[in-house]
PDB file of N, CA and C in Angstrom:
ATOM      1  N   UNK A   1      -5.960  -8.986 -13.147  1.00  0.00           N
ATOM      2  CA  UNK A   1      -4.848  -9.540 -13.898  1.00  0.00           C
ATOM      3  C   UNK A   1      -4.017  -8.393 -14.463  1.00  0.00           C
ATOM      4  N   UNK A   2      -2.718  -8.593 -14.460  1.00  0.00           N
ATOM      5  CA  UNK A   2      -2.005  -7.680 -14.612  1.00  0.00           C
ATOM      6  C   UNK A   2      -1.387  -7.756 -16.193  1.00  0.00           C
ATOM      7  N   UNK A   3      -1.302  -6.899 -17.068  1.00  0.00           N
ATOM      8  CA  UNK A   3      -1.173  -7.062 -18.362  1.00  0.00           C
ATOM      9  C   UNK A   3       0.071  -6.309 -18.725  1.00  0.00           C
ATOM     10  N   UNK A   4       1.113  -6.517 -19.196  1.00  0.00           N
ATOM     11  CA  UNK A   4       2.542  -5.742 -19.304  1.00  0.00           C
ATOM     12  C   UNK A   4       1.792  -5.218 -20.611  1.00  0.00           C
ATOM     13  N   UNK A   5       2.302  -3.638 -20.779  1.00  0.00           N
ATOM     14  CA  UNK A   5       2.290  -2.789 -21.881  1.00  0.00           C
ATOM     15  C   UNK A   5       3.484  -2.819 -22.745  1.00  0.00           C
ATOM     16  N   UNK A   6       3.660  -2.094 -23.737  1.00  0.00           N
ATOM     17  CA  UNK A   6       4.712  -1.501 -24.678  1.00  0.00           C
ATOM     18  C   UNK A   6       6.100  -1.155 -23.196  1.00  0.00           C
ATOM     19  N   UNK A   7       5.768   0.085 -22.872  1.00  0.00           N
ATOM     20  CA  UNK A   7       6.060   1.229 -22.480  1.00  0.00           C
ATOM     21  C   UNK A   7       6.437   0.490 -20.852  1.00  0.00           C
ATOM     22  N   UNK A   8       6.255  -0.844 -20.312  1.00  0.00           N
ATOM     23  CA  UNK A   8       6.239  -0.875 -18.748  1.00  0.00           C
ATOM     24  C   UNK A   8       7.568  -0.872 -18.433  1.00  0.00           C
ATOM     25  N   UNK A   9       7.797  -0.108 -16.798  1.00  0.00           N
ATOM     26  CA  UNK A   9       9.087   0.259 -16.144  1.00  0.00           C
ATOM     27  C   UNK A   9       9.635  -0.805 -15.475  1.00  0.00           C
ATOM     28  N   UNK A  10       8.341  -1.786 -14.646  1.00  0.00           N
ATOM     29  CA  UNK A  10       8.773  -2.835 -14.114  1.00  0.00           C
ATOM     30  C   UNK A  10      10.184  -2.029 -12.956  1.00  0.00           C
ATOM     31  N   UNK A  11       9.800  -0.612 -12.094  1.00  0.00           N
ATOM     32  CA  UNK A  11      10.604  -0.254 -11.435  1.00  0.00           C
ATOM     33  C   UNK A  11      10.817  -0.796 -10.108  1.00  0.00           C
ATOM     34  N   UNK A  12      12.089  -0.890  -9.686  1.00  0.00           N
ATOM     35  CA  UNK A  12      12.359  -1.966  -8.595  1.00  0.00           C
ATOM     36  C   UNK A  12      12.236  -3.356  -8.334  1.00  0.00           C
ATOM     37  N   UNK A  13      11.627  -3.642  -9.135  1.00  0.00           N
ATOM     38  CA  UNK A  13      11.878  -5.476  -9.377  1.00  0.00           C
ATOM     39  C   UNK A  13      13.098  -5.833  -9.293  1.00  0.00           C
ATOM     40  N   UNK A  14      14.035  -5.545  -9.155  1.00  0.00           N
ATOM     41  CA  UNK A  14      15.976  -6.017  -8.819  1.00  0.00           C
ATOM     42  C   UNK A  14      16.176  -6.633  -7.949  1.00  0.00           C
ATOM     43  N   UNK A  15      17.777  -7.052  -7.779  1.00  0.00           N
ATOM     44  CA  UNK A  15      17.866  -8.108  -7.099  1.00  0.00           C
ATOM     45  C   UNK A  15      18.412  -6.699  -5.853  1.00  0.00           C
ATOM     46  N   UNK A  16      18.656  -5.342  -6.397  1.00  0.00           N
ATOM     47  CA  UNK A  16      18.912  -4.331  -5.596  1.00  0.00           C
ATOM     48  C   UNK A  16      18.082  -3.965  -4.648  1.00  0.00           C
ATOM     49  N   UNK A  17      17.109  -3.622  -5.339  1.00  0.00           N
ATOM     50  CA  UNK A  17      15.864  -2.924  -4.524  1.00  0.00           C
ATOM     51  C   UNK A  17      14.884  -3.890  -3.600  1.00  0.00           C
ATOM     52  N   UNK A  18      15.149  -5.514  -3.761  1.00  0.00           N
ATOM     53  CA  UNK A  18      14.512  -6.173  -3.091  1.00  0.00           C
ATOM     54  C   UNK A  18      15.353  -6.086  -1.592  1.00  0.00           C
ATOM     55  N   UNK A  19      16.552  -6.354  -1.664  1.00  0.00           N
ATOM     56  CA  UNK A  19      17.942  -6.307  -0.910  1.00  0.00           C
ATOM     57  C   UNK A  19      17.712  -5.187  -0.118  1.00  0.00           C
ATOM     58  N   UNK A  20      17.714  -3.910  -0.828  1.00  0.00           N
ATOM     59  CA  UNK A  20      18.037  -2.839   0.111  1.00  0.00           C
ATOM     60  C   UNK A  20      16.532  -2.320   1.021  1.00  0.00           C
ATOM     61  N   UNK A  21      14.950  -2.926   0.416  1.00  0.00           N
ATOM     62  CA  UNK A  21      14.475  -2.805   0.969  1.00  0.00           C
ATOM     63  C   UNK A  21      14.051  -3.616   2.234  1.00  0.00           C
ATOM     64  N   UNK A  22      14.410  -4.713   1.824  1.00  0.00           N
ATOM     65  CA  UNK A  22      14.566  -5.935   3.302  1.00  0.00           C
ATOM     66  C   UNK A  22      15.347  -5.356   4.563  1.00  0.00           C
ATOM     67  N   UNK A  23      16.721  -4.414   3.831  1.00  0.00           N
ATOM     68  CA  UNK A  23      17.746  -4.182   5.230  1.00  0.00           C
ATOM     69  C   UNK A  23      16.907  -2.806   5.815  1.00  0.00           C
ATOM     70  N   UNK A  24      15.786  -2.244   5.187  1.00  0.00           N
ATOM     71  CA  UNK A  24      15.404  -1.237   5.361  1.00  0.00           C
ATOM     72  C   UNK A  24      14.700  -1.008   6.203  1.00  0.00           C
ATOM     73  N   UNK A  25      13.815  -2.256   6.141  1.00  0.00           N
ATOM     74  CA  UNK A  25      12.529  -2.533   6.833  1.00  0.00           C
ATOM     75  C   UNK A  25      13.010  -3.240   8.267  1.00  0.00           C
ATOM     76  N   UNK A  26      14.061  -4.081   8.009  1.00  0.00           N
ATOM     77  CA  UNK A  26      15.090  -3.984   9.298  1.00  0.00           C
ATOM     78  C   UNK A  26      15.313  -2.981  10.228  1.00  0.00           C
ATOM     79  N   UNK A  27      15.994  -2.289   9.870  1.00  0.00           N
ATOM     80  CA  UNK A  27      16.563  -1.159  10.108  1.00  0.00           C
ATOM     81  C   UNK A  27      15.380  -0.382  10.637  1.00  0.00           C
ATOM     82  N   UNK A  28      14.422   0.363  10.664  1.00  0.00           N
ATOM     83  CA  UNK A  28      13.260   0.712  10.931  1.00  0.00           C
ATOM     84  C   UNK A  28      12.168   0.262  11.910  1.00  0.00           C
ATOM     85  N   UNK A  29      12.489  -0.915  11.603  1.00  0.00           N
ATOM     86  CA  UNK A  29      11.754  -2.109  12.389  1.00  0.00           C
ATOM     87  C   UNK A  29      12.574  -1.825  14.050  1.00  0.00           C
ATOM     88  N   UNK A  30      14.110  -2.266  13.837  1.00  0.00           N
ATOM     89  CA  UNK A  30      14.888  -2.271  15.301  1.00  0.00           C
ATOM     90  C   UNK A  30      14.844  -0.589  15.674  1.00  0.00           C
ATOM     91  N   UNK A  31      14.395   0.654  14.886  1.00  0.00           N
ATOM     92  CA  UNK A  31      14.313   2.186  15.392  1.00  0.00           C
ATOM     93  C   UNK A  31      12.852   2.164  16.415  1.00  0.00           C
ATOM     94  N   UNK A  32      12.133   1.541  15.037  1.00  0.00           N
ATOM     95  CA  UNK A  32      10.442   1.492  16.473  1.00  0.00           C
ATOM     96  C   UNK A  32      11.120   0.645  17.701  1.00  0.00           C
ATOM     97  N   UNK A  33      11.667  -0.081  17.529  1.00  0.00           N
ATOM     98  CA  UNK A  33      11.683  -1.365  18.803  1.00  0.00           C
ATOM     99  C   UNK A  33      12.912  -0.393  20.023  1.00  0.00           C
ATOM    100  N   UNK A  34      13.550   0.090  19.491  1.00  0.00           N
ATOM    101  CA  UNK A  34      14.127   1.025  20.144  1.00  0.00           C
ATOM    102  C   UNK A  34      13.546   2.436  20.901  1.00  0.00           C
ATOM    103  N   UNK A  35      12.728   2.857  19.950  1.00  0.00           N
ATOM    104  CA  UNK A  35      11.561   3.522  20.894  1.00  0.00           C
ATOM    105  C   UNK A  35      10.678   3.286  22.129  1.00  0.00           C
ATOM    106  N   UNK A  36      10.407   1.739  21.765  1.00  0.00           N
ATOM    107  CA  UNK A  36       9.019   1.217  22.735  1.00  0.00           C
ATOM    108  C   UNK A  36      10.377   1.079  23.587  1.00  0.00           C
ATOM    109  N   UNK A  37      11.082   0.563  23.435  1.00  0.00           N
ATOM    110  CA  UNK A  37      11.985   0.192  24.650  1.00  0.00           C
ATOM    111  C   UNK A  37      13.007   1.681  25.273  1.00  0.00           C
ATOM    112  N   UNK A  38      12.825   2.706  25.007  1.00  0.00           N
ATOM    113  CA  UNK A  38      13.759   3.558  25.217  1.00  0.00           C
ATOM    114  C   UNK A  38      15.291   3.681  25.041  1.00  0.00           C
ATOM    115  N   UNK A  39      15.879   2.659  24.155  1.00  0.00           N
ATOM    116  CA  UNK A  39      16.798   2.217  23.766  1.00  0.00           C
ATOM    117  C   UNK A  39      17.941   2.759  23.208  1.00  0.00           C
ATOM    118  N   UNK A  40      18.600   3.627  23.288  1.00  0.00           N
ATOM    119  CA  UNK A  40      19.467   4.027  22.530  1.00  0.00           C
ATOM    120  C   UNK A  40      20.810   3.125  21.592  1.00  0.00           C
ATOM    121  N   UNK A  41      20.705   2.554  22.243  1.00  0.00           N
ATOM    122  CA  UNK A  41      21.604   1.007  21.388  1.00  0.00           C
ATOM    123  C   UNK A  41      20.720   0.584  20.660  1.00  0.00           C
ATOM    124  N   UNK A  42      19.983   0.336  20.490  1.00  0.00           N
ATOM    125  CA  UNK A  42      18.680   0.032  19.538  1.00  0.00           C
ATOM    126  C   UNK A  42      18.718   0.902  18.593  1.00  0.00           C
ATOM    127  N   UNK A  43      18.430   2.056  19.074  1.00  0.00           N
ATOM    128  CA  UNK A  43      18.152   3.293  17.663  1.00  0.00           C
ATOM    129  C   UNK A  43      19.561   3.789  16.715  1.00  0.00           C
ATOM    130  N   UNK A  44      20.851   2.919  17.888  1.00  0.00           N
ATOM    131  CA  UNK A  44      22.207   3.566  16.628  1.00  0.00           C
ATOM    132  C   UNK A  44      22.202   2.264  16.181  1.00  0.00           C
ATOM    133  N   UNK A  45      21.950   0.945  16.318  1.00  0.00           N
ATOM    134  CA  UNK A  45      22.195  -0.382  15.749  1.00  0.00           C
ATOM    135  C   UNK A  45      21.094  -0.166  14.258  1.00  0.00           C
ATOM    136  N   UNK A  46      19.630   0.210  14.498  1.00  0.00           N
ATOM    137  CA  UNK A  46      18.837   0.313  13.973  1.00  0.00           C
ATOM    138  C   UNK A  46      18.984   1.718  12.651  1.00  0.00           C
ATOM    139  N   UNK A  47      20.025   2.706  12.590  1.00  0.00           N
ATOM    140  CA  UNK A  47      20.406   3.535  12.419  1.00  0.00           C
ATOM    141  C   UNK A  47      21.536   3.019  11.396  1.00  0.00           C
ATOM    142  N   UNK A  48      22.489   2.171  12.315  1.00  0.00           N
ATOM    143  CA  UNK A  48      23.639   1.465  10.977  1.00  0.00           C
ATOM    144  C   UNK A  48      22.933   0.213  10.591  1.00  0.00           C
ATOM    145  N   UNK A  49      22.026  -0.254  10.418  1.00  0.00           N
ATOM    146  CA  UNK A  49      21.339  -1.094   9.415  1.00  0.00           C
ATOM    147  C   UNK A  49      20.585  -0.119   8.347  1.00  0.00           C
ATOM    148  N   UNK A  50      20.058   0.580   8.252  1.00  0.00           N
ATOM    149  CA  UNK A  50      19.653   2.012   7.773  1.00  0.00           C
ATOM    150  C   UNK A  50      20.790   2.254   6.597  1.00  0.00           C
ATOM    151  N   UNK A  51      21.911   2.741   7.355  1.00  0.00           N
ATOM    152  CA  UNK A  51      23.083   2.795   6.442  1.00  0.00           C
ATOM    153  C   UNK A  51      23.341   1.881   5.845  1.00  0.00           C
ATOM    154  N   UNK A  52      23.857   0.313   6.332  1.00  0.00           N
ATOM    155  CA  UNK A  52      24.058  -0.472   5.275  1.00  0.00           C
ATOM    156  C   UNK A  52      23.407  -0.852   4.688  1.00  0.00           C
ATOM    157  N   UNK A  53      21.990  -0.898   4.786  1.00  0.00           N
ATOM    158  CA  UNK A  53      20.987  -0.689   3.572  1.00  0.00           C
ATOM    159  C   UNK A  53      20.942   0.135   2.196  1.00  0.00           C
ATOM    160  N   UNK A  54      21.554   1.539   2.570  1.00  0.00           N
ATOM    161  CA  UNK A  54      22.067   2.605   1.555  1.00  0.00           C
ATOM    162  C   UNK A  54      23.027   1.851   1.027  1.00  0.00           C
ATOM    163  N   UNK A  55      24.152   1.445   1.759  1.00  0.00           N
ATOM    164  CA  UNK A  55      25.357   1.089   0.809  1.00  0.00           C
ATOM    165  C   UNK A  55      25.371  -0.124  -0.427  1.00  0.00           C
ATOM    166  N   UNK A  56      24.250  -1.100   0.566  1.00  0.00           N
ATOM    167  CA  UNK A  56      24.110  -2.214  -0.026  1.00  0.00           C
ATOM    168  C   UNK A  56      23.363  -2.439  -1.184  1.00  0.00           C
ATOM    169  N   UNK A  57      22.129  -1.055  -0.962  1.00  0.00           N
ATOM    170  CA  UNK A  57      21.879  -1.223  -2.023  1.00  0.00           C
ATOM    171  C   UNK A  57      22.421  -0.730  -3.621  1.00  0.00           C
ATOM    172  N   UNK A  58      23.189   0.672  -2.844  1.00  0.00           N
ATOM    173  CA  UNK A  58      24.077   1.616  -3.762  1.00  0.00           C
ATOM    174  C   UNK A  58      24.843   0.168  -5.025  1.00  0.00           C
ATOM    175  N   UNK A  59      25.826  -0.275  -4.117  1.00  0.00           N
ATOM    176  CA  UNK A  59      26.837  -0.977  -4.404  1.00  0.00           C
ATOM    177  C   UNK A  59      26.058  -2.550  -5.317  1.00  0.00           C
ATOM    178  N   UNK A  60      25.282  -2.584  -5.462  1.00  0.00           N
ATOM    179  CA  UNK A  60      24.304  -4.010  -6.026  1.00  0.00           C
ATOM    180  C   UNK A  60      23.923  -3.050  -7.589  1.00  0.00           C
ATOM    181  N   UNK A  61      23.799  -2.004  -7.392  1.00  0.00           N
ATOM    182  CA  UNK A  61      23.342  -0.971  -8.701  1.00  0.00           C
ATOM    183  C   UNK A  61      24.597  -0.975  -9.535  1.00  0.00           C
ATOM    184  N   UNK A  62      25.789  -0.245  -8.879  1.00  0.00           N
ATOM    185  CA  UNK A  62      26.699  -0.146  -9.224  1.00  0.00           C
ATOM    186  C   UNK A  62      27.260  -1.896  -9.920  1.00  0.00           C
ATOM    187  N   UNK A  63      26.859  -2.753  -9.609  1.00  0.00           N
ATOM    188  CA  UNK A  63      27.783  -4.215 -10.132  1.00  0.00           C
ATOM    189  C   UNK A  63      26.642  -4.516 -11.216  1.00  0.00           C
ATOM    190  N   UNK A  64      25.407  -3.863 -11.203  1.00  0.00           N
ATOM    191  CA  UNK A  64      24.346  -4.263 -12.354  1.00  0.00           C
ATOM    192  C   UNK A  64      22.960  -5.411 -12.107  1.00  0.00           C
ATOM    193  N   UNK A  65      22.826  -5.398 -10.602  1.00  0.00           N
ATOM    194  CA  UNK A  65      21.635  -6.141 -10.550  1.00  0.00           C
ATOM    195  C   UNK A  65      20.276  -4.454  -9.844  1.00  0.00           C
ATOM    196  N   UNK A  66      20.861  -3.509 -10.096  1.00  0.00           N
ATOM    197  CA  UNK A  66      20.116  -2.804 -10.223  1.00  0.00           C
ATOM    198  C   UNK A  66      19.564  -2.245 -11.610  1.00  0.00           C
ATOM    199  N   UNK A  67      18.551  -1.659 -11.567  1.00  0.00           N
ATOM    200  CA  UNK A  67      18.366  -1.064 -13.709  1.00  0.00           C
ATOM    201  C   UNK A  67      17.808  -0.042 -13.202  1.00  0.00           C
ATOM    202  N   UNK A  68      18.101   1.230 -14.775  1.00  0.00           N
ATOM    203  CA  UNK A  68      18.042   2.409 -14.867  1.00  0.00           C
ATOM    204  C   UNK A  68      16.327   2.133 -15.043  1.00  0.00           C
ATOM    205  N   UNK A  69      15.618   3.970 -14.385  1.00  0.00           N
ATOM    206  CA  UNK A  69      14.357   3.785 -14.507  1.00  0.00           C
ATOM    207  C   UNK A  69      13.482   3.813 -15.958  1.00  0.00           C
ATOM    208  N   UNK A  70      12.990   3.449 -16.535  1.00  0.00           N
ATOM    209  CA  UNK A  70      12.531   3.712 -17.635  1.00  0.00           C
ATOM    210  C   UNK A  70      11.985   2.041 -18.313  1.00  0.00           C
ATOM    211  N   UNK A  71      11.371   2.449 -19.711  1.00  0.00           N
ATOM    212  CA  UNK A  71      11.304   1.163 -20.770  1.00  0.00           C
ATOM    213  C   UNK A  71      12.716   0.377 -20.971  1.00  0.00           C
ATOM    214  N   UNK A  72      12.005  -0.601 -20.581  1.00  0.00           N
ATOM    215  CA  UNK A  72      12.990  -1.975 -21.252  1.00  0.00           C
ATOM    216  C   UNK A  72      12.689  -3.013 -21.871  1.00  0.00           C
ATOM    217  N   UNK A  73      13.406  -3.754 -22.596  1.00  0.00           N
ATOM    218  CA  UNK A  73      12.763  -4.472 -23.115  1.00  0.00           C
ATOM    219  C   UNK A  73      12.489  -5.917 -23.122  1.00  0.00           C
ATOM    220  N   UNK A  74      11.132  -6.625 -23.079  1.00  0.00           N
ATOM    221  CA  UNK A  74      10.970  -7.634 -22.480  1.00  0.00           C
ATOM    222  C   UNK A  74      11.169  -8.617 -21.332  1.00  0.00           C
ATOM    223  N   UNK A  75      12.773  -9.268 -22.490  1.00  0.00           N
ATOM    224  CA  UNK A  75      13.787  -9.651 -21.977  1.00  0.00           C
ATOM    225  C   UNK A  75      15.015  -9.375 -20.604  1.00  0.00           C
ATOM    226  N   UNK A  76      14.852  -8.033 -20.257  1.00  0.00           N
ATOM    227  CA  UNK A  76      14.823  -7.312 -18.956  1.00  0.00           C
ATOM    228  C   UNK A  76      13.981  -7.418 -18.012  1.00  0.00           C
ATOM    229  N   UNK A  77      13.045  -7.427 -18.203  1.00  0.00           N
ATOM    230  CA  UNK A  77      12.263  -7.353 -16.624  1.00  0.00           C
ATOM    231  C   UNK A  77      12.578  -7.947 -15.613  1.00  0.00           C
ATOM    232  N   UNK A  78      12.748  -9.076 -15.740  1.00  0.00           N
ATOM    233  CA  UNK A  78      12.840 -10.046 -15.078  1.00  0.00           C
ATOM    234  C   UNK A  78      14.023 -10.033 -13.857  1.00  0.00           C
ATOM    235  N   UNK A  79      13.976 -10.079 -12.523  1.00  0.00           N
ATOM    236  CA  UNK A  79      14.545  -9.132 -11.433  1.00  0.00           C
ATOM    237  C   UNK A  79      15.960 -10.549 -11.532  1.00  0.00           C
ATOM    238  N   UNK A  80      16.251 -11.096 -11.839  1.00  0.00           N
ATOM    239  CA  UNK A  80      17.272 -12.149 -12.266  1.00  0.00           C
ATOM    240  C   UNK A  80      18.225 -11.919 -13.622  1.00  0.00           C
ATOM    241  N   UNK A  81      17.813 -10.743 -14.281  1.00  0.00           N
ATOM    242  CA  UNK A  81      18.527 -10.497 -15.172  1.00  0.00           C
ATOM    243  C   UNK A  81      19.409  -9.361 -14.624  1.00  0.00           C
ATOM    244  N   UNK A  82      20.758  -9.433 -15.121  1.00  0.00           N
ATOM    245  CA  UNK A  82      21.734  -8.537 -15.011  1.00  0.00           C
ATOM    246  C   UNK A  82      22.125  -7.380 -16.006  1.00  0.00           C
ATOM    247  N   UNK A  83      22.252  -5.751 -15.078  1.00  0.00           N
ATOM    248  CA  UNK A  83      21.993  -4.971 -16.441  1.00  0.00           C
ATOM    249  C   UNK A  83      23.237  -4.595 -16.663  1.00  0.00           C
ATOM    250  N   UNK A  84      23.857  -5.009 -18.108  1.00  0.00           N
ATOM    251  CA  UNK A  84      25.275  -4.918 -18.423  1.00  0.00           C
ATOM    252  C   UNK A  84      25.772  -3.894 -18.457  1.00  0.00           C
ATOM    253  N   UNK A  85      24.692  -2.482 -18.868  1.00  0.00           N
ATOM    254  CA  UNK A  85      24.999  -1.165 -19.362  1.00  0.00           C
ATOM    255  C   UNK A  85      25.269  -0.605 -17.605  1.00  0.00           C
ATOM    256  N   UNK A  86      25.407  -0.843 -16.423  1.00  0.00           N
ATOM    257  CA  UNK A  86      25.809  -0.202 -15.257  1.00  0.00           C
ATOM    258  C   UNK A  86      27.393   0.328 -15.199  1.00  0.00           C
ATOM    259  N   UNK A  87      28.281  -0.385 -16.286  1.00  0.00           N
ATOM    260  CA  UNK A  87      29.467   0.258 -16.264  1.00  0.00           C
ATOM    261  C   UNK A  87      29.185   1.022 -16.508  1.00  0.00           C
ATOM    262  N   UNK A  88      28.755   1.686 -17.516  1.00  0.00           N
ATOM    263  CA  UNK A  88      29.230   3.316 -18.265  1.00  0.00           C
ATOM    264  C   UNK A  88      28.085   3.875 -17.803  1.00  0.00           C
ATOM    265  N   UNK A  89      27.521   3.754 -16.620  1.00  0.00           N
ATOM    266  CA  UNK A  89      26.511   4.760 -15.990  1.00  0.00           C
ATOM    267  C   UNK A  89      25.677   4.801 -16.841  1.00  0.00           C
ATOM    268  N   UNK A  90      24.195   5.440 -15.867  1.00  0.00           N
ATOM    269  CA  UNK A  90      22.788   5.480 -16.277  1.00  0.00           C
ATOM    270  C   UNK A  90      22.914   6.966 -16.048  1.00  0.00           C
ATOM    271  N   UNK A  91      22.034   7.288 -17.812  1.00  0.00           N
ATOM    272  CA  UNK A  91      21.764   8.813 -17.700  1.00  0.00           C
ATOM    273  C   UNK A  91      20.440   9.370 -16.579  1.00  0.00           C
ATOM    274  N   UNK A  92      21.111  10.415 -16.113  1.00  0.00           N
ATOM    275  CA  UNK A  92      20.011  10.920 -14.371  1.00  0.00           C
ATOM    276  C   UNK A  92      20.328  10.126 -13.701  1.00  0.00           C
ATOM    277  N   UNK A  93      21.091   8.920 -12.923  1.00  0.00           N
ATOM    278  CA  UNK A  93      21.153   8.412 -12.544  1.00  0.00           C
ATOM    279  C   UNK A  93      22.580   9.132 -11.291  1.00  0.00           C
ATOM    280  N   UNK A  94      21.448   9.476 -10.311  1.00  0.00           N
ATOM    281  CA  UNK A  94      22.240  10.008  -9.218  1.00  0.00           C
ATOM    282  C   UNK A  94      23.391   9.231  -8.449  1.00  0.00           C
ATOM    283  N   UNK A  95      22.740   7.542  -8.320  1.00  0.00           N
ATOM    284  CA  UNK A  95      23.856   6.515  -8.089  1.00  0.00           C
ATOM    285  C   UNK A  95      25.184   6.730  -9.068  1.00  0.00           C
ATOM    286  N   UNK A  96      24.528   6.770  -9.945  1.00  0.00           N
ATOM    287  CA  UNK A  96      26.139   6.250 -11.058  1.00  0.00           C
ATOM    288  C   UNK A  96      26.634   7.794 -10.802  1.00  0.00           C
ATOM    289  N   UNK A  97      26.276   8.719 -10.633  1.00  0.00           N
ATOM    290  CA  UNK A  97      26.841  10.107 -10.980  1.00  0.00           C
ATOM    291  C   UNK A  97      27.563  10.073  -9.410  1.00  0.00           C
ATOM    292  N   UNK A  98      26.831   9.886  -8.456  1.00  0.00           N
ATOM    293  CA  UNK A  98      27.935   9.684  -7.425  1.00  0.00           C
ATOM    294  C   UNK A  98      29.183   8.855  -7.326  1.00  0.00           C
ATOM    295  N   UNK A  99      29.325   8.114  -8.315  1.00  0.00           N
ATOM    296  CA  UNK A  99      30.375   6.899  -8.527  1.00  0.00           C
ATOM    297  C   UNK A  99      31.301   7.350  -9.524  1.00  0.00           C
ATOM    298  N   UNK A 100      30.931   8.195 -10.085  1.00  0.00           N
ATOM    299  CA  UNK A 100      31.670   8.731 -11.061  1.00  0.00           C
ATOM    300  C   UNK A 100      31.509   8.230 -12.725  1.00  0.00           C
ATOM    301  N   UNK A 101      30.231   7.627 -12.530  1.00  0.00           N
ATOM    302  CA  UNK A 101      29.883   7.167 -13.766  1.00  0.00           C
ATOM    303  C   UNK A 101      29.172   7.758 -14.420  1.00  0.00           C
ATOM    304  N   UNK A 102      29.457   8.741 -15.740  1.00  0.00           N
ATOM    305  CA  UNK A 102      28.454   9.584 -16.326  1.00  0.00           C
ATOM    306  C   UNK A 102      28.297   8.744 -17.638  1.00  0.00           C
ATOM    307  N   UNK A 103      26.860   8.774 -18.401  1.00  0.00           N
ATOM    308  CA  UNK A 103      26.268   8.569 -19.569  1.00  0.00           C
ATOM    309  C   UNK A 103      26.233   9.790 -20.173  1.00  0.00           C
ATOM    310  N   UNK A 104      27.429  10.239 -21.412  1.00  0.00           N
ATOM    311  CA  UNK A 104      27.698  11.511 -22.526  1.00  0.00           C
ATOM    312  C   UNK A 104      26.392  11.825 -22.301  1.00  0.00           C
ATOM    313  N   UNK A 105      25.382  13.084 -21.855  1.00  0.00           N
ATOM    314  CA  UNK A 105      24.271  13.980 -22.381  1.00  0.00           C
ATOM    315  C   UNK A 105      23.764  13.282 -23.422  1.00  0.00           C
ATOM    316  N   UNK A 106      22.119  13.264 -23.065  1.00  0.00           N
ATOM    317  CA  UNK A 106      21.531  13.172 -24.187  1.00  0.00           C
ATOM    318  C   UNK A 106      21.656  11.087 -25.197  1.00  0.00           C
ATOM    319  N   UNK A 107      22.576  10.788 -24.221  1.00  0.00           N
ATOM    320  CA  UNK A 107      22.838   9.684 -25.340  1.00  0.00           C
ATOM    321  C   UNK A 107      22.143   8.182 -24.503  1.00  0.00           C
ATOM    322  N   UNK A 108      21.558   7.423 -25.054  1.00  0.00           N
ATOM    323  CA  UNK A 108      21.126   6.065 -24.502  1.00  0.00           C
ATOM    324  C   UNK A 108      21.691   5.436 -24.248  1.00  0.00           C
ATOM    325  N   UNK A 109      22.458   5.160 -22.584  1.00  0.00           N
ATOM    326  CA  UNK A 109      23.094   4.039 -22.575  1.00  0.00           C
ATOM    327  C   UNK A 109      22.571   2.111 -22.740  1.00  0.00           C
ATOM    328  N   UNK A 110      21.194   1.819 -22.917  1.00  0.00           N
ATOM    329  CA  UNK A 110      20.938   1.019 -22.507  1.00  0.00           C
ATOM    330  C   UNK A 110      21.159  -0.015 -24.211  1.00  0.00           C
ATOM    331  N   UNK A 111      21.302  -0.739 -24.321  1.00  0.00           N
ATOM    332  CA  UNK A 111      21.780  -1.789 -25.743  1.00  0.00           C
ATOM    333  C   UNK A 111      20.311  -2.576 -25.783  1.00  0.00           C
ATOM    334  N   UNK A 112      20.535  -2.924 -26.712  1.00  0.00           N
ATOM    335  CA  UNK A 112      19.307  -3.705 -27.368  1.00  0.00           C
ATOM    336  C   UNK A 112      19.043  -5.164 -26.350  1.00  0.00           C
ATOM    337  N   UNK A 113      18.564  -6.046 -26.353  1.00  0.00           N
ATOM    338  CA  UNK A 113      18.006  -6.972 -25.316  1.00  0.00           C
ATOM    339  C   UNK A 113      18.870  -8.222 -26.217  1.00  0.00           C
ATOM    340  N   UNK A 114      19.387  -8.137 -27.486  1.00  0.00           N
ATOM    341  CA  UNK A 114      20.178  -8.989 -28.123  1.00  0.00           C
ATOM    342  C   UNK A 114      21.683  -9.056 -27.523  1.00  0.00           C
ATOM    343  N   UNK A 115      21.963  -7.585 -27.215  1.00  0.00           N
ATOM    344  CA  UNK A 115      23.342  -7.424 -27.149  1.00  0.00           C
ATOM    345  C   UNK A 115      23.241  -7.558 -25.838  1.00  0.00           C
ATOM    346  N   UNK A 116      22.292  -6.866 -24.686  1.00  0.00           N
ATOM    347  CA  UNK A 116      22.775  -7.089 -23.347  1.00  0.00           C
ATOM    348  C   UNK A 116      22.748  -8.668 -22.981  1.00  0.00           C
ATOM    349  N   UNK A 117      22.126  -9.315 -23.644  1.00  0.00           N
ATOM    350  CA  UNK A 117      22.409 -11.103 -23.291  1.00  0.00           C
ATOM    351  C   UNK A 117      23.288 -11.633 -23.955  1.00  0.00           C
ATOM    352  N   UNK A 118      23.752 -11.224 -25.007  1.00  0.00           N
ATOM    353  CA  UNK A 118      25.112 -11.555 -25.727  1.00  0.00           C
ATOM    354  C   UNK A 118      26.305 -11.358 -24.305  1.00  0.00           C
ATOM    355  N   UNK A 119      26.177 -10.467 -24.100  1.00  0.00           N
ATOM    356  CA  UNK A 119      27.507  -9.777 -22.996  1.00  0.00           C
ATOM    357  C   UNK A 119      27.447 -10.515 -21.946  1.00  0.00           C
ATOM    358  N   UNK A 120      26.392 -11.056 -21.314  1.00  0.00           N
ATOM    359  CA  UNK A 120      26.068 -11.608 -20.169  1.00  0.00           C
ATOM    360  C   UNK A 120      26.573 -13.127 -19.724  1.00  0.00           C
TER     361      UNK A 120
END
């Protein structure tokens, strides 16, 4: 039995990371099948599912059904909740920093579990 702590990350539970790993396993799936078969249409089809897996999942982070890694609270976990704080970027967050979304150094973007369901 699984017991949630203080402190749990609950990482990848999103509606992102479920998404981008489905197109992934796709994508991977049609590269082997392209192998057994010697396929080269296989391995670039299997190749741009790959990619739109990256994008798809990029772009699902970026609108907020992805969440920054770390503690959250409670009321977050739950891969159906939407994380409001994705506008103003997640600090370390290589997605948002590629998007052009920085979190000021040092500062917490994430709001209390009152306010991110207030916004929602």
């Amino acid at each position: 039995m699984f017991i949630h702590g203080d402190d749990d990350h609950d990482l990848g539970h999103t509606v992102a990371g479920w998404t981008g790993t489905g197109l992934a396993a796709l994508g991977f799936g049609l590269c082997g099948f392209a192998m057994v078969r010697s396929s080269g249409l296989l391995a670039l089809a299997g190749a741009a599912v790959l990619a739109l897996a990256l994008l798809t999942t990029w772009a699902l982070h970026l609108a907020g059904w992805g969440k920054p890694s770390g503690p959250r609270p409670a009321a977050q976990w739950s891969w159906r909740v939407r994380d409001v704080t994705a506008r103003d970027g997640h600090d370390a967050c290589l997605g948002c920093r590629l998007a052009g979304r920085r979190a000021p150094r040092g500062q917490v973007t994430e709001r209390s579990a009152e306010t991110a369901v207030a916004d929602a």
